[in-house]
Structure formats: C-alpha cells, structure tokens
C-alpha atoms as a PDB file:
ATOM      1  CA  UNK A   1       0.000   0.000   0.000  1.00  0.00           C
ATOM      2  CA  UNK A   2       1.936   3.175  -1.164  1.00  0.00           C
ATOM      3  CA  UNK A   3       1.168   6.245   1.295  1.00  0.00           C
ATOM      4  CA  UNK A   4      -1.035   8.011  -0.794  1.00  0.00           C
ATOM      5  CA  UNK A   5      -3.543   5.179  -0.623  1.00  0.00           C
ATOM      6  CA  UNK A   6      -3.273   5.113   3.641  1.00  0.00           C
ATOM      7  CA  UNK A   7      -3.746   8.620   3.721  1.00  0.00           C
ATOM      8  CA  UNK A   8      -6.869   8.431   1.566  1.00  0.00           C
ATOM      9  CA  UNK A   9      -8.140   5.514   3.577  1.00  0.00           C
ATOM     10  CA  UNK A  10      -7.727   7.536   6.986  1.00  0.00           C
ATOM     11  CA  UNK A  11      -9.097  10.650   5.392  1.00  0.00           C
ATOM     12  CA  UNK A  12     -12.550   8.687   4.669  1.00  0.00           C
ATOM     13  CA  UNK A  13     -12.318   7.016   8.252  1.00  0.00           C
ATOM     14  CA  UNK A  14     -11.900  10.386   9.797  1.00  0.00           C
ATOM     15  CA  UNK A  15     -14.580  12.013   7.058  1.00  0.00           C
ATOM     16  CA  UNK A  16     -17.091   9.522   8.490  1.00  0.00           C
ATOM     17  CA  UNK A  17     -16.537   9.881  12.060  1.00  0.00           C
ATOM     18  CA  UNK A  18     -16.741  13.472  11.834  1.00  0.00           C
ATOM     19  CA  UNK A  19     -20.138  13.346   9.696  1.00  0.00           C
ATOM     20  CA  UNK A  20     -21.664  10.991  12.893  1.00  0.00           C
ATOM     21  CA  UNK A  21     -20.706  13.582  15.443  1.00  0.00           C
ATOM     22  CA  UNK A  22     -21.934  16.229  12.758  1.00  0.00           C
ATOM     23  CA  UNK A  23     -25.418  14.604  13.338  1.00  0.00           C
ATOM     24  CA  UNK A  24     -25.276  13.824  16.414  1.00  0.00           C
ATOM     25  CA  UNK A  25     -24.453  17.332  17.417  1.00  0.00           C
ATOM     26  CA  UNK A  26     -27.902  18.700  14.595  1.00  0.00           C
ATOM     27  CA  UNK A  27     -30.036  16.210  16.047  1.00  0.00           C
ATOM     28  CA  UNK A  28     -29.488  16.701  19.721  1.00  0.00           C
ATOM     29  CA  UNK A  29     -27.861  20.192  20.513  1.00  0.00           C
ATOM     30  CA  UNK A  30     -28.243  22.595  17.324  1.00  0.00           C
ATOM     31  CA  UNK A  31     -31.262  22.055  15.681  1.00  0.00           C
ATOM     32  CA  UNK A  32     -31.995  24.476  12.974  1.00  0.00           C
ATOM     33  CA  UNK A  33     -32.082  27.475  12.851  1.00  0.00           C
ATOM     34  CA  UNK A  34     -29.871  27.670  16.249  1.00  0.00           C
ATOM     35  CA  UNK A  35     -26.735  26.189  14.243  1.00  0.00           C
ATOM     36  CA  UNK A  36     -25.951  29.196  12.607  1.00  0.00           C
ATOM     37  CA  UNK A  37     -27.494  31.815  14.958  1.00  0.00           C
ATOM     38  CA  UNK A  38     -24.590  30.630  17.843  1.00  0.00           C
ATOM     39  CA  UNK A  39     -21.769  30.404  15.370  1.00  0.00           C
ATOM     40  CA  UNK A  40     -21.530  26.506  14.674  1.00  0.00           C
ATOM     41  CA  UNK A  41     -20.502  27.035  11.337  1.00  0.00           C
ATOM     42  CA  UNK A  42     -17.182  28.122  13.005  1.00  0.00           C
ATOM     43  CA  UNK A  43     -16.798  25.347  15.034  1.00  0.00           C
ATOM     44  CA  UNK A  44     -17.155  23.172  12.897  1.00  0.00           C
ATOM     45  CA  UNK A  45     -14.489  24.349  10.313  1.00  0.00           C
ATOM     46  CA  UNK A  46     -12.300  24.075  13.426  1.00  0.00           C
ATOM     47  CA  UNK A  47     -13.594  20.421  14.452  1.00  0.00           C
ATOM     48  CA  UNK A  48     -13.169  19.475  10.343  1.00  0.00           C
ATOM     49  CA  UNK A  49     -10.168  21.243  10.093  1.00  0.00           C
ATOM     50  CA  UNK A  50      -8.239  19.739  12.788  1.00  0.00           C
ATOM     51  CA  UNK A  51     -10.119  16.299  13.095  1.00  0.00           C
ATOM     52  CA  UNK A  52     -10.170  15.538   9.359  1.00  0.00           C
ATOM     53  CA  UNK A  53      -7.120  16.815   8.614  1.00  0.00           C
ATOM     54  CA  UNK A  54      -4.547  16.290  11.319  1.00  0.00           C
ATOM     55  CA  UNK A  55      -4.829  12.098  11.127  1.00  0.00           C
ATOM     56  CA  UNK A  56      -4.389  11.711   7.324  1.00  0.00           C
ATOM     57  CA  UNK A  57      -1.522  14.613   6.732  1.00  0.00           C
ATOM     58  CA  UNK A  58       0.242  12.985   9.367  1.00  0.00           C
ATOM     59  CA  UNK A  59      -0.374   9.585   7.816  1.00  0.00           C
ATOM     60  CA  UNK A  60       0.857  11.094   4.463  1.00  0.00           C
ATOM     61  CA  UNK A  61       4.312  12.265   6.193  1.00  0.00           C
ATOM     62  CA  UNK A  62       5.255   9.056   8.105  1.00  0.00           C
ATOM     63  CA  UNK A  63       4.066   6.227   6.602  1.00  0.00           C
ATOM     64  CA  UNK A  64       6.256   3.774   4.744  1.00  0.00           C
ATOM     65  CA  UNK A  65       5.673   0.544   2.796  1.00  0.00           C
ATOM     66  CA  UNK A  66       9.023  -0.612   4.277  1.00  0.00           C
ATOM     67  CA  UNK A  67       8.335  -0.377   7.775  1.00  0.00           C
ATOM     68  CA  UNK A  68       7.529  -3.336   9.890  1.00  0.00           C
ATOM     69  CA  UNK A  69       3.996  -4.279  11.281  1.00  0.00           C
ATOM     70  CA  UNK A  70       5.123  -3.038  15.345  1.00  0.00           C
ATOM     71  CA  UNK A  71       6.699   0.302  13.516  1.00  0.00           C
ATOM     72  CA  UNK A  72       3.466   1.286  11.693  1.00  0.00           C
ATOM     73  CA  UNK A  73       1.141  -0.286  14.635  1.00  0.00           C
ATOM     74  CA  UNK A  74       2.961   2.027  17.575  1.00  0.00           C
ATOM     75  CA  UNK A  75       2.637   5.481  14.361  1.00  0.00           C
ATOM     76  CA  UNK A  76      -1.072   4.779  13.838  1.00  0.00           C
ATOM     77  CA  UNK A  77      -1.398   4.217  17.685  1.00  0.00           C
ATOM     78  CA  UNK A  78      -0.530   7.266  18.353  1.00  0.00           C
ATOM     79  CA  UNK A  79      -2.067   9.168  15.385  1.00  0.00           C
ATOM     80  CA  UNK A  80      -5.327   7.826  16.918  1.00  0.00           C
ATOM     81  CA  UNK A  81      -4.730   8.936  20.371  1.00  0.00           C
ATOM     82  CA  UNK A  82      -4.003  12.631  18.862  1.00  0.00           C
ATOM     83  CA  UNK A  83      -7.226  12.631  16.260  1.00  0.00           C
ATOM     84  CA  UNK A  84      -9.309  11.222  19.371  1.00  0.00           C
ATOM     85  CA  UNK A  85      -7.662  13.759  21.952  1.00  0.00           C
ATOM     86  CA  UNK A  86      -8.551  16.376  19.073  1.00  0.00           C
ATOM     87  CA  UNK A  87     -12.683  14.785  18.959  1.00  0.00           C
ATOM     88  CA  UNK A  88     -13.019  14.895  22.266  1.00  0.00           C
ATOM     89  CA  UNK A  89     -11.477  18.537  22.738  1.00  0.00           C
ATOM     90  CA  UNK A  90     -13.719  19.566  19.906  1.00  0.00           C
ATOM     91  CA  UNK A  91     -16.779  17.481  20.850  1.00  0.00           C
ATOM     92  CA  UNK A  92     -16.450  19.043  24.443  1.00  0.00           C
ATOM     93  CA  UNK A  93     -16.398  22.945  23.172  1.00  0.00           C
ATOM     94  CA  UNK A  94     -19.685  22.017  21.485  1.00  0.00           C
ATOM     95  CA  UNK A  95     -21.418  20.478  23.686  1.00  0.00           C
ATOM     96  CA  UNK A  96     -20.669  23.501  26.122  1.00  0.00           C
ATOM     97  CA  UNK A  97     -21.891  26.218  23.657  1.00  0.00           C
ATOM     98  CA  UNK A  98     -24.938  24.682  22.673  1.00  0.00           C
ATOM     99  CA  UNK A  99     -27.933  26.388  22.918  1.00  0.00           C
ATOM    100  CA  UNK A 100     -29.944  25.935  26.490  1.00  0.00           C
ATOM    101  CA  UNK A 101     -32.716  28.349  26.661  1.00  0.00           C
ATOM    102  CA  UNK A 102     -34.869  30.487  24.424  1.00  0.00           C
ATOM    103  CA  UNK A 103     -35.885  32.997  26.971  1.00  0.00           C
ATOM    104  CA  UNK A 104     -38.457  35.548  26.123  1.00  0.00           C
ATOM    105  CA  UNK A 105     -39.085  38.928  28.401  1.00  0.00           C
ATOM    106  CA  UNK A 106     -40.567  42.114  27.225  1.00  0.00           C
ATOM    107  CA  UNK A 107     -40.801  41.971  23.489  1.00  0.00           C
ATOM    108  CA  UNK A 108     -38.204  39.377  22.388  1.00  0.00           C
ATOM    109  CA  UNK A 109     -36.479  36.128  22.955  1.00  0.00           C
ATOM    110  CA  UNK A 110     -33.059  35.714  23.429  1.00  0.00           C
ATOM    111  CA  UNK A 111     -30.799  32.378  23.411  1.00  0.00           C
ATOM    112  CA  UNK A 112     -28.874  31.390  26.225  1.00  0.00           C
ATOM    113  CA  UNK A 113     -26.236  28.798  26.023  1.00  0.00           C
ATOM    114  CA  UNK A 114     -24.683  26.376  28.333  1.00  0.00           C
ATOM    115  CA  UNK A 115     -21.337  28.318  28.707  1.00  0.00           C
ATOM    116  CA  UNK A 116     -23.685  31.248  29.970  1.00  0.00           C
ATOM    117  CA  UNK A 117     -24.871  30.042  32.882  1.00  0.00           C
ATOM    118  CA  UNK A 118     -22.947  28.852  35.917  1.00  0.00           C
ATOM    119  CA  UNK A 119     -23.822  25.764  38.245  1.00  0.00           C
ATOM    120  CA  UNK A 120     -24.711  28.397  40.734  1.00  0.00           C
ATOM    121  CA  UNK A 121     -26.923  30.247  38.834  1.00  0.00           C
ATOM    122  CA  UNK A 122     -28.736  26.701  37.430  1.00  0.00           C
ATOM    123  CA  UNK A 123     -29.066  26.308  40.636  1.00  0.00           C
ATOM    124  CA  UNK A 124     -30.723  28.798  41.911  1.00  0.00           C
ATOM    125  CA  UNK A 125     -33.855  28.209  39.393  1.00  0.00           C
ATOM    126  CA  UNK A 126     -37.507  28.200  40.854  1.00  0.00           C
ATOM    127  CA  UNK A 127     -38.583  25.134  38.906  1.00  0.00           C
ATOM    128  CA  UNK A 128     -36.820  21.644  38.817  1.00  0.00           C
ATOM    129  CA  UNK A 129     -37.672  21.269  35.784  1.00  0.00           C
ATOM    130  CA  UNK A 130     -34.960  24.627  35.099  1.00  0.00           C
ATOM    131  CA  UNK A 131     -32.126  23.230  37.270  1.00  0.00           C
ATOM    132  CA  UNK A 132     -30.268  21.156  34.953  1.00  0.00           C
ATOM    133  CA  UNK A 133     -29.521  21.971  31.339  1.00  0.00           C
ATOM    134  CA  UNK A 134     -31.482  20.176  28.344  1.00  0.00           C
ATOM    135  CA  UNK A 135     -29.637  17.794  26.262  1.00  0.00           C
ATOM    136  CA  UNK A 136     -31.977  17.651  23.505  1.00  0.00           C
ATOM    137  CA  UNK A 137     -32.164  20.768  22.157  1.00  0.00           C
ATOM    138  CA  UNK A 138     -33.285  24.527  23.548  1.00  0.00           C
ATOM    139  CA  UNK A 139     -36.763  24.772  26.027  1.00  0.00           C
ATOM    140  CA  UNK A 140     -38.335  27.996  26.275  1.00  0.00           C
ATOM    141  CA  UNK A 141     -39.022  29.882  28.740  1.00  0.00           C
ATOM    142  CA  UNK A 142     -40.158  33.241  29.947  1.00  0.00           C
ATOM    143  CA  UNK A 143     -38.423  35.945  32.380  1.00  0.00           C
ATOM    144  CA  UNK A 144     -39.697  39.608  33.395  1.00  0.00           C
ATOM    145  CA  UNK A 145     -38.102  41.798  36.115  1.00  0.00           C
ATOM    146  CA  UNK A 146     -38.008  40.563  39.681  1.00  0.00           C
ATOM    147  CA  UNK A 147     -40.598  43.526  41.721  1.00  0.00           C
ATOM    148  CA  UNK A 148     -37.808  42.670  44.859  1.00  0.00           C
ATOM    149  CA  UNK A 149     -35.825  46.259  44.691  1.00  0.00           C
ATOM    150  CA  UNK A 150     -32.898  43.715  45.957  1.00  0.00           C
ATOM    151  CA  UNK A 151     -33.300  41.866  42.896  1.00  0.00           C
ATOM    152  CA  UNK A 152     -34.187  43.967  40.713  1.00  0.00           C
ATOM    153  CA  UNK A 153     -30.764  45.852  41.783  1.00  0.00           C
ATOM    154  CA  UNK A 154     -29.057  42.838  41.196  1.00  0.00           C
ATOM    155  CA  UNK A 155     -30.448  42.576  37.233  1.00  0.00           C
ATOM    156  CA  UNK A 156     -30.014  45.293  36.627  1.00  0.00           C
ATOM    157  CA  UNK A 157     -26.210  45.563  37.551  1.00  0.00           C
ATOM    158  CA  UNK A 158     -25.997  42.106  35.791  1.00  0.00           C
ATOM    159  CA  UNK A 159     -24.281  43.616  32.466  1.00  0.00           C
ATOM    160  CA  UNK A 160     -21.626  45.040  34.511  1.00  0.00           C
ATOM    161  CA  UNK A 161     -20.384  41.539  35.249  1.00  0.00           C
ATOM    162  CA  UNK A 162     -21.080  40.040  31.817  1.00  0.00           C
ATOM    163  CA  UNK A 163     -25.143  38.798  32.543  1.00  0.00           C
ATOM    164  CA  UNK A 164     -28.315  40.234  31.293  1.00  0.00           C
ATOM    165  CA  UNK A 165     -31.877  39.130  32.614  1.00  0.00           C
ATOM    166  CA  UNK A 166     -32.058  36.014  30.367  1.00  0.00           C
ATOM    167  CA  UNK A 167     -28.922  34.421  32.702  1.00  0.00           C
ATOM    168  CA  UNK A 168     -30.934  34.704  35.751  1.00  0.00           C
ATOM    169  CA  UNK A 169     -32.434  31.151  35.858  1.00  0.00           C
ATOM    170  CA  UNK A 170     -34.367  32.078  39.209  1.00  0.00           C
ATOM    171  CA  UNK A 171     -36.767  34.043  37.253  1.00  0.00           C
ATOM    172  CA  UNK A 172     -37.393  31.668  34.461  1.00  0.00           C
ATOM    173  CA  UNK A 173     -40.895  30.183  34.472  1.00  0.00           C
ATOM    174  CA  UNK A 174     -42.753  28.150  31.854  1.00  0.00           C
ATOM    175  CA  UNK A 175     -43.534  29.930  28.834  1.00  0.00           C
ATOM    176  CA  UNK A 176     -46.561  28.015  27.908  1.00  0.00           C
ATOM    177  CA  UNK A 177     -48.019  30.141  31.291  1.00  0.00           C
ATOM    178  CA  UNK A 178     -47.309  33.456  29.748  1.00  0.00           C
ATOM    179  CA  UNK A 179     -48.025  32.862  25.535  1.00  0.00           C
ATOM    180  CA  UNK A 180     -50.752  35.299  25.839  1.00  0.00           C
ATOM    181  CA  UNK A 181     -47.872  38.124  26.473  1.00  0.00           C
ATOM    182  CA  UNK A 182     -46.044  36.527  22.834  1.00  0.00           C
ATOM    183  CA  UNK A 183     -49.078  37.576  21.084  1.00  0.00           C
ATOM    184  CA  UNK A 184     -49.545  40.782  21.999  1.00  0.00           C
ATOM    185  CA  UNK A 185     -46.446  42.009  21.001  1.00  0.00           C
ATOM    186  CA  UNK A 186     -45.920  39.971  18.471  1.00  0.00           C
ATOM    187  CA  UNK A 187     -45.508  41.838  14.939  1.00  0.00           C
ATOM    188  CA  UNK A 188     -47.273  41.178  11.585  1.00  0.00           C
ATOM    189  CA  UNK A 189     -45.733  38.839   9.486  1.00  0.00           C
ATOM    190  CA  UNK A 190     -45.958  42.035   6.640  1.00  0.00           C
ATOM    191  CA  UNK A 191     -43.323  43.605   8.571  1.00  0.00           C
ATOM    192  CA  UNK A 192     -41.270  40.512   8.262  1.00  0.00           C
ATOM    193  CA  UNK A 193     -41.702  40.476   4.629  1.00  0.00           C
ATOM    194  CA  UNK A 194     -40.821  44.338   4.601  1.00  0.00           C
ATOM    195  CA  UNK A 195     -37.911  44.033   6.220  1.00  0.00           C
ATOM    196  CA  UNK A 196     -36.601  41.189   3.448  1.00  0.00           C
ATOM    197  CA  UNK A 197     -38.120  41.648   0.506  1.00  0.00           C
ATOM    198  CA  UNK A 198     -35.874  39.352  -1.305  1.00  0.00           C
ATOM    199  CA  UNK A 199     -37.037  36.389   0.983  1.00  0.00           C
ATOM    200  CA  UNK A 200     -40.653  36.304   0.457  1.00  0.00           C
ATOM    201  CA  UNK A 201     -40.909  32.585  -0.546  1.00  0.00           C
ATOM    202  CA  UNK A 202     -39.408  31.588   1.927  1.00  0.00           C
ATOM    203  CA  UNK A 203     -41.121  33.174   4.397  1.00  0.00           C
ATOM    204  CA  UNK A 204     -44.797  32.149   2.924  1.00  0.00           C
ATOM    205  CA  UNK A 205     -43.575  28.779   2.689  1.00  0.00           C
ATOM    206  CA  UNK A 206     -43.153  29.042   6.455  1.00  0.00           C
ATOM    207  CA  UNK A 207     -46.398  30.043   7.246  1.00  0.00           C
ATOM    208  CA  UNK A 208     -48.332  27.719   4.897  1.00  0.00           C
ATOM    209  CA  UNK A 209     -46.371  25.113   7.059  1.00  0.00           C
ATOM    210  CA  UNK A 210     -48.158  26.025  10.113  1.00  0.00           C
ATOM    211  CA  UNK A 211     -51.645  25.202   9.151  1.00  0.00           C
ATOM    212  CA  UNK A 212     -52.834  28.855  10.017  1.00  0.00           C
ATOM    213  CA  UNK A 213     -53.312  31.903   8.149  1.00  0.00           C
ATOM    214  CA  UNK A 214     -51.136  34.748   7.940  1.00  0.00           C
ATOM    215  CA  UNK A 215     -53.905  36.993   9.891  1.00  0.00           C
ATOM    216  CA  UNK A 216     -53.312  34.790  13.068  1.00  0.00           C
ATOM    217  CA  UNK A 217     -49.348  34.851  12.779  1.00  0.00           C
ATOM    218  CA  UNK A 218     -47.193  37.074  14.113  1.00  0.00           C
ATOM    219  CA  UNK A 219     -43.152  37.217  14.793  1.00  0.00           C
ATOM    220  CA  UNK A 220     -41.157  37.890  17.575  1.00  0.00           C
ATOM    221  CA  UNK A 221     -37.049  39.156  17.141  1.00  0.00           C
ATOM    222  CA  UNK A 222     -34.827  36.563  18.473  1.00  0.00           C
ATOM    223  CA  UNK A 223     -31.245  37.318  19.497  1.00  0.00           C
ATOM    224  CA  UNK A 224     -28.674  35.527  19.522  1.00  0.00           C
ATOM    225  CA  UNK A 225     -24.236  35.636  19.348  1.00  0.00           C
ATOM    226  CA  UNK A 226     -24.068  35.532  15.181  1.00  0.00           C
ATOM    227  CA  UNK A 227     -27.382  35.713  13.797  1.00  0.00           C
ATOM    228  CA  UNK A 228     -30.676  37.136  15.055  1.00  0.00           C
ATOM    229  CA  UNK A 229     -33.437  34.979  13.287  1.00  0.00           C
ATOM    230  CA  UNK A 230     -37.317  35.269  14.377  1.00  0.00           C
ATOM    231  CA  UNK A 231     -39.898  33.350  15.896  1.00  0.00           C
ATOM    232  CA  UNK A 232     -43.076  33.019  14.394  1.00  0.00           C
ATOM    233  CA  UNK A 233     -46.253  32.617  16.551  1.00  0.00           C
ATOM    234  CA  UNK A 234     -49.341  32.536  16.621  1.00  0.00           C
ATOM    235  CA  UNK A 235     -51.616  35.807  17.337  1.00  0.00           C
ATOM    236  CA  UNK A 236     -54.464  34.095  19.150  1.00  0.00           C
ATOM    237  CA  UNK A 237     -52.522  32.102  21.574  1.00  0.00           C
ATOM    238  CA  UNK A 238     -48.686  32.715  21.473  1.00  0.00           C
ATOM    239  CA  UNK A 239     -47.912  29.651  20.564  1.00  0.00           C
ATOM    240  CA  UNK A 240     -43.975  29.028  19.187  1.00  0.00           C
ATOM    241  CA  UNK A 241     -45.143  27.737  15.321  1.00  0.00           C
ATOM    242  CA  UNK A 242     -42.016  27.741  13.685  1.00  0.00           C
ATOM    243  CA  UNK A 243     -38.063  29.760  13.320  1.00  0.00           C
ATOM    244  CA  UNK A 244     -36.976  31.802  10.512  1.00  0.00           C
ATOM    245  CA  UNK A 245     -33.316  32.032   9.775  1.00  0.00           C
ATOM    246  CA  UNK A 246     -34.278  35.816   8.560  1.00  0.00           C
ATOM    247  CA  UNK A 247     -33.240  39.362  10.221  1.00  0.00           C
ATOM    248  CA  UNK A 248     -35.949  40.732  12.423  1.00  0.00           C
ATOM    249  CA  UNK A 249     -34.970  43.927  12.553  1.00  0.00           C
END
C-alpha cells in the first residue's frame, strides 16, 4: 500500500466519524435554525479542520511501505490517540456552547447557552424542571423583572459583570403560562416580509407550514451571538409555530 492510498483511507475514516458527530451534534444540541445563529458554522471548520485533517496529513508524512507491522502499529497508535484527543477537545467545546434556553421577556427572545450560565446560577432556578440543562435541544421559557428592589438591583447591575436578565435562571418560568404576552407584542408577518423583501418565498412557505393563516401569525425578534433569526407565533394564543433564519430587525 503506497502512502497516498493510507492517507486516503484515513481521510474517509476520519470524514465519516466526523459526519456521525456532525449529526449527532444537529439532532441533539443545534437544531436548525440555532446552528448558525450561535456560530456553529465556526466550530465546525475548526472540528473538520483539525479532526479531518490532522490524522491523514500525518499519515501522508510518516508512513512507509518498508516499515515493519510493530513500527506502523505504535505510528497509527498514536495518530489515533491525537485525532481522538482532538474529537473529544472539539466534541467538548460544542457540547458547552450549545444552545440551552430560548428565553423571552418584554418583546423578544433571546438564546442562552450552556457556557452562559454557571452551576450556581442553574441552581438557583424556581422550577426543577430549570435546574439542569437540556440535552436535547433549547426549552423555552419566559423571564420579566423581579418587583424585589434587591433583585431587581441585582439585574439590573448584571451587564456590569457580563449577565443580562435572560442568565438569571431564578426568574425563568414556563412559557406556555405566559403565551398570551407573545401575542400581543408579536408583529405582523408584513413587517417581516418588509424588512426582506428578497425572501418572500421563503417566508410564505413558512407560514403555509403552520396550518394557520397569515392573519393569526405574528413574529417575535430573536437574538442571539451571530445571527438574530425570528420566531413566528401565533396571534391568538402565542404559541412558538415555527423559526426563521431571517433578520428581524
């Protein structure tokens, strides 16, 4: 086997591991539209990058017809220990940044990652069901200002120390209590269209998706680290319909 040939064959070894954890990481922790709006795009360059690449270019450099079986058995040990140490490194940044909570207060949601909250402030959450962080993708919740002037002090310093109101877990509560306050404020879905013209299909494909007509839908501005996208829901009851990777503002 010349060393073209075992570079190719790690290449698609490492290729298909990496496309595993790829779906793994869509299924579970980034399902659309929150892949883009926290960046994975970025990490996963790095996780291809590094992953796919570092095994087989090593493979390419060492490897030798000529050497013997212990030889090429102790380089591919070791190329396996770095490409796992690499998956694992990778696999662990990901898992930490995925998206937690889609919190809404006021007039808008906003996500909330794993890496923004501490154990402490997990838990310090009112409900259980708030005190440990989902594995299977966002839940949402809703948040207003704590009436405590102790509290409220407390919020309202949070940016000073790197935290808003949407990484105070001990004011989350369910959102399916408060949907009524979602469709108040939510906006028409003309404004949406307004503000991108050039997306129009894809927005009316969205809403002929939800099985309601545009007169009961309404969107609500989502932010997020890269991308703001919105939330469409529905006027009557402020239910969460469906996510558009779109700008809502």
């Amino acid at each position: 086997m010349s060393r073209w040939k075992a570079s190719f064959i790690h290449l698609s070894l490492s290729a298909a591991v990496s496309i595993a954890v790829l779906t793994l990481m869509l299924l579970l922790w980034y399902a659309p539209p929150f892949f883009s709006a926290v960046g994975g795009h970025q990490v996963l360059l790095i996780l291809l990058g590094v992953d796919v690449s570092l095994g087989p270019l090593i493979t390419l450099i060492i490897f030798s017809p000529g050497k013997s079986r212990k030889a090429l058995t102790f380089d591919f040990s070791v190329i396996a220990l770095l490409q796992i140490s690499a998956l694992i490194y990778g696999a662990s940044i990901i898992f930490h940044a995925r998206p937690v909570f889609v919190v809404f207060s006021k007039d808008s949601f906003d996500l909330v990652t794993a890496n923004m909250l501490s154990d402490e402030d997990i838990a310090k959450a009112k409900y259980p069901d708030y005190r440990s962080l989902p594995l299977t993708g966002p839940v949402y919740v809703y948040t207003e200002m704590p009436t405590d002037i102790k509290a409220r002090n407390e919020v309202v310093m949070g940016p000073f120390s790197g935290k808003d109101l949407p990484q105070f877990p001990q004011y989350y509560q369910p959102y399916a209590d408060h949907m009524s306050v979602a469709a108040q404020v939510a906006k028409p879905i003309a404004e949406l269209i307004k503000l991108n013209p050039d997306r129009v299909v894809e927005i009316e494909k969205a809403i002929s998706t939800t099985g309601r007509t545009e007169a009961d839908l309404g969107f609500i501005p989502l932010r997020a680290k890269y991308q703001n996208i919105a939330v469409v829901v529905g006027k009557s009851d402020g239910k969460v319909l469906t996510t558009l990777q779109v700008p809502p503002w």
